[in-house]
Protein backbone atom coordinates (compact mmCIF):
# COMPACT_ATOMS: atom_id res chain seq x y z
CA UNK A 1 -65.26 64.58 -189.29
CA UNK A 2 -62.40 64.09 -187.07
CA UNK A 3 -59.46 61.69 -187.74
CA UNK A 4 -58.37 58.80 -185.37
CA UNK A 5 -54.80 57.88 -186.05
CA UNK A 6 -53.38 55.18 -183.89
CA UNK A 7 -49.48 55.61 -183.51
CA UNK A 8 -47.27 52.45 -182.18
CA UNK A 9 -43.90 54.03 -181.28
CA UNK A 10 -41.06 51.46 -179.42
CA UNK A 11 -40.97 52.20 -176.01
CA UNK A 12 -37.30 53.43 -176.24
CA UNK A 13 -37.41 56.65 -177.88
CA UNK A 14 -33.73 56.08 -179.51
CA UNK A 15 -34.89 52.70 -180.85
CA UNK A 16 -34.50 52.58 -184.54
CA UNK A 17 -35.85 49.35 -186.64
CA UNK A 18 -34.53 47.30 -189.39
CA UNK A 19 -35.99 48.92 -192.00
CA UNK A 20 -37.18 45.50 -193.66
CA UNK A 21 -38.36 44.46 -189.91
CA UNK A 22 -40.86 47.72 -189.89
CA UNK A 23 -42.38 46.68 -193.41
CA UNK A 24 -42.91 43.42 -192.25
CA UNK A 25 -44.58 44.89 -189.66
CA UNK A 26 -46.94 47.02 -191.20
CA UNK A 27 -47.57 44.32 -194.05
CA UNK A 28 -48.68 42.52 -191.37
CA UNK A 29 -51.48 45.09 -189.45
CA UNK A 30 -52.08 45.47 -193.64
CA UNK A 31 -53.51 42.06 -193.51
CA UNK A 32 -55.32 42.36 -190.04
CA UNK A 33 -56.87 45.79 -190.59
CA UNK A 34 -58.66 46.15 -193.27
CA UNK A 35 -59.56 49.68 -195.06
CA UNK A 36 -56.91 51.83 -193.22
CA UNK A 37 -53.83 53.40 -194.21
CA UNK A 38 -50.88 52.22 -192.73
CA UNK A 39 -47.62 53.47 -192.51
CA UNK A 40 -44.00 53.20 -191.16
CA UNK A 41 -41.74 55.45 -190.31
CA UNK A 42 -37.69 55.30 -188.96
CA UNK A 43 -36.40 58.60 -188.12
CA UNK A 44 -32.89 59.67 -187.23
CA UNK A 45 -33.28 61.00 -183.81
CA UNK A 46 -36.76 60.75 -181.48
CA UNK A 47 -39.89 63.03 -182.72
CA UNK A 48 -42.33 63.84 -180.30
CA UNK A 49 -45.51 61.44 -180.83
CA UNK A 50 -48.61 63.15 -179.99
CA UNK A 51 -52.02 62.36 -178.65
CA UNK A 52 -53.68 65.43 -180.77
CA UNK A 53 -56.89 67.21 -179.26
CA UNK A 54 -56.94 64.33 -176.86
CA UNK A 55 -53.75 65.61 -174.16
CA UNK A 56 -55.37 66.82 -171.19
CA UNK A 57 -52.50 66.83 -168.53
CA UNK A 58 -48.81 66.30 -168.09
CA UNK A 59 -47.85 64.62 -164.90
CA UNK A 60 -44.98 64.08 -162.91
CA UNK A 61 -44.34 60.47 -162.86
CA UNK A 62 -42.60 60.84 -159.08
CA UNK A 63 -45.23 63.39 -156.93
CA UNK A 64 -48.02 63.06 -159.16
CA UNK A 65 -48.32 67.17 -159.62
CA UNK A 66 -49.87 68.39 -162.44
CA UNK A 67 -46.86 70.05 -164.50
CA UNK A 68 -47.73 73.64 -166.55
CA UNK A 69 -47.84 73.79 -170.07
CA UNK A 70 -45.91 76.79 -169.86
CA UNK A 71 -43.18 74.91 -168.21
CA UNK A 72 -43.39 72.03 -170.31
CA UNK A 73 -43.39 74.50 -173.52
CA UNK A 74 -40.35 75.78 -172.67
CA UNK A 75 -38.41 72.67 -172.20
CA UNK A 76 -40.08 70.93 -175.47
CA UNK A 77 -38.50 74.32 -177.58
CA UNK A 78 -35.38 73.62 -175.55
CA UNK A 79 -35.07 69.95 -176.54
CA UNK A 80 -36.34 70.21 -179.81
CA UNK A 81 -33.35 72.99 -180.47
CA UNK A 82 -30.90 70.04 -180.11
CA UNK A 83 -33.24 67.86 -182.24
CA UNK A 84 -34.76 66.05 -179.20
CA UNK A 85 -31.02 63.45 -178.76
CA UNK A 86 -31.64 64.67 -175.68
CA UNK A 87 -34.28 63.78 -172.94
CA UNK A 88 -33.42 64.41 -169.71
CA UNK A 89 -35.00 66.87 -167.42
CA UNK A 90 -35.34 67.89 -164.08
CA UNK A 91 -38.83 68.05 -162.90
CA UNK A 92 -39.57 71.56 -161.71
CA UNK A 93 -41.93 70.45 -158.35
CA UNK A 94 -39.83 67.86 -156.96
CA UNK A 95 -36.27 68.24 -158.55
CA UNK A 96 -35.87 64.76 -159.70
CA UNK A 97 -34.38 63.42 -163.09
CA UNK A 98 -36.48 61.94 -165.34
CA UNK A 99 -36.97 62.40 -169.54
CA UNK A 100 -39.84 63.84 -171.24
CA UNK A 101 -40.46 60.36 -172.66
CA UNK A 102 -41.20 59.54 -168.87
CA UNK A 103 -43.26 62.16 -168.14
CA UNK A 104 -47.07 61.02 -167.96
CA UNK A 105 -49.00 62.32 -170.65
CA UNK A 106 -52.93 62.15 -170.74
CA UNK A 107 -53.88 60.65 -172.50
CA UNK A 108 -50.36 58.89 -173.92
CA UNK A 109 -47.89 60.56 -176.00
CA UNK A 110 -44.35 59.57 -176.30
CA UNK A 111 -40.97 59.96 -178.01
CA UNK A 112 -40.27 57.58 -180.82
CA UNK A 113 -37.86 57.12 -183.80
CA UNK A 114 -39.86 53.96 -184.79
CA UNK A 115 -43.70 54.72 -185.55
CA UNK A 116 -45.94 52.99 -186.94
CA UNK A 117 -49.22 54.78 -187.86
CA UNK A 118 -52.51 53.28 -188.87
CA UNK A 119 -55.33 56.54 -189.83
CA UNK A 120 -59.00 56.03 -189.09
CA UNK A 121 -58.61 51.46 -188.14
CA UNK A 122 -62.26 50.28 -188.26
CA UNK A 123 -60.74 47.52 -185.96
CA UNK A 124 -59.30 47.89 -182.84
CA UNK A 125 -55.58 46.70 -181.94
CA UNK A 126 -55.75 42.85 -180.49
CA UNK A 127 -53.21 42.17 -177.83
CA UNK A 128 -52.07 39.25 -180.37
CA UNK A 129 -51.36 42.10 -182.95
CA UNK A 130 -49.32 44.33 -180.53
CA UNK A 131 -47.36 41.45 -179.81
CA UNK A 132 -46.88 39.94 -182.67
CA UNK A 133 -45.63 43.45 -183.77
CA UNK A 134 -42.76 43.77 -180.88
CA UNK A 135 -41.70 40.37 -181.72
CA UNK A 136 -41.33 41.17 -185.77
CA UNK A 137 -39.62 44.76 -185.12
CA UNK A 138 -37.49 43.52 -182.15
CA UNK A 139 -39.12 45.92 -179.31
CA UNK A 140 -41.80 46.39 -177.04
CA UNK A 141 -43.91 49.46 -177.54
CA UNK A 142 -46.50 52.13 -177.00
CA UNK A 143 -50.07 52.84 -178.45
CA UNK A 144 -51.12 56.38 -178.55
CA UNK A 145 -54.26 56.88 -179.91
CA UNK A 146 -54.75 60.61 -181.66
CA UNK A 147 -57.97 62.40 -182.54
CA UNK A 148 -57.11 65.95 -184.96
């Protein structure tokens, strides 16, 4: 059986929380979704917040060309050298700057030091709960849904 894991990064990668602000938070989806395991984490520079067996394509968020993986590879190992404090890239079909947390991933992935994860919800996320989350942790943010 596969695992779901639904991830809620900030949307800034370089966002950290309060650390009591993110156990608020996850006390909270505690008491809204029942039977999961739920989780917080605050890391010191961005990780790289994946989608699992569910990333199809990588686009580029200005032309709308498919980018390789080979390419894309490359500049992950690159950036993950320096720890991932930095972002910034230059896309390699129309020479524009952008960051890999930009880039559009399908289905979603993103860069986060703020994640939240909740493994195998029976309920869905509620719009009320994703906002109810920004406003206790201080930041809007992304859902990326993961199937391993």
């Amino acid at each position: 059986m596969s695992d779901h894991i639904v991830k809620i990064t900030a949307s800034n990668p370089f966002f950290r929380a309060n650390s009591k602000k993110l156990d608020k938070a996850v006390k909270y989806l505690k008491k809204h979704i029942v039977g999961s395991i739920i989780t917080g984490e605050i890391e010191t520079a961005p990780q790289f917040v994946d989608c699992g067996s569910n990333l199809d394509r990588i686009i580029c968020p200005f032309c709308k060309n498919g980018l390789t993986m080979d390419w894309w590879s490359t500049v992950m190992d690159e950036r993950y050298a320096d720890s991932f404090i930095n972002l910034n890239i230059i896309t390699p079909c129309c020479g524009k700057e952008t960051t890999l947390n930009d880039l559009v991933y399908e289905l979603p992935c993103a860069f986060a030091s703020t994640i939240i994860k909740i493994e195998n919800p029976d309920d869905k996320l509620s719009e009320d709960m994703i906002l109810k989350v920004e406003k206790i942790i201080g930041s809007h943010v992304k859902i990326i849904n993961a199937h391993y």
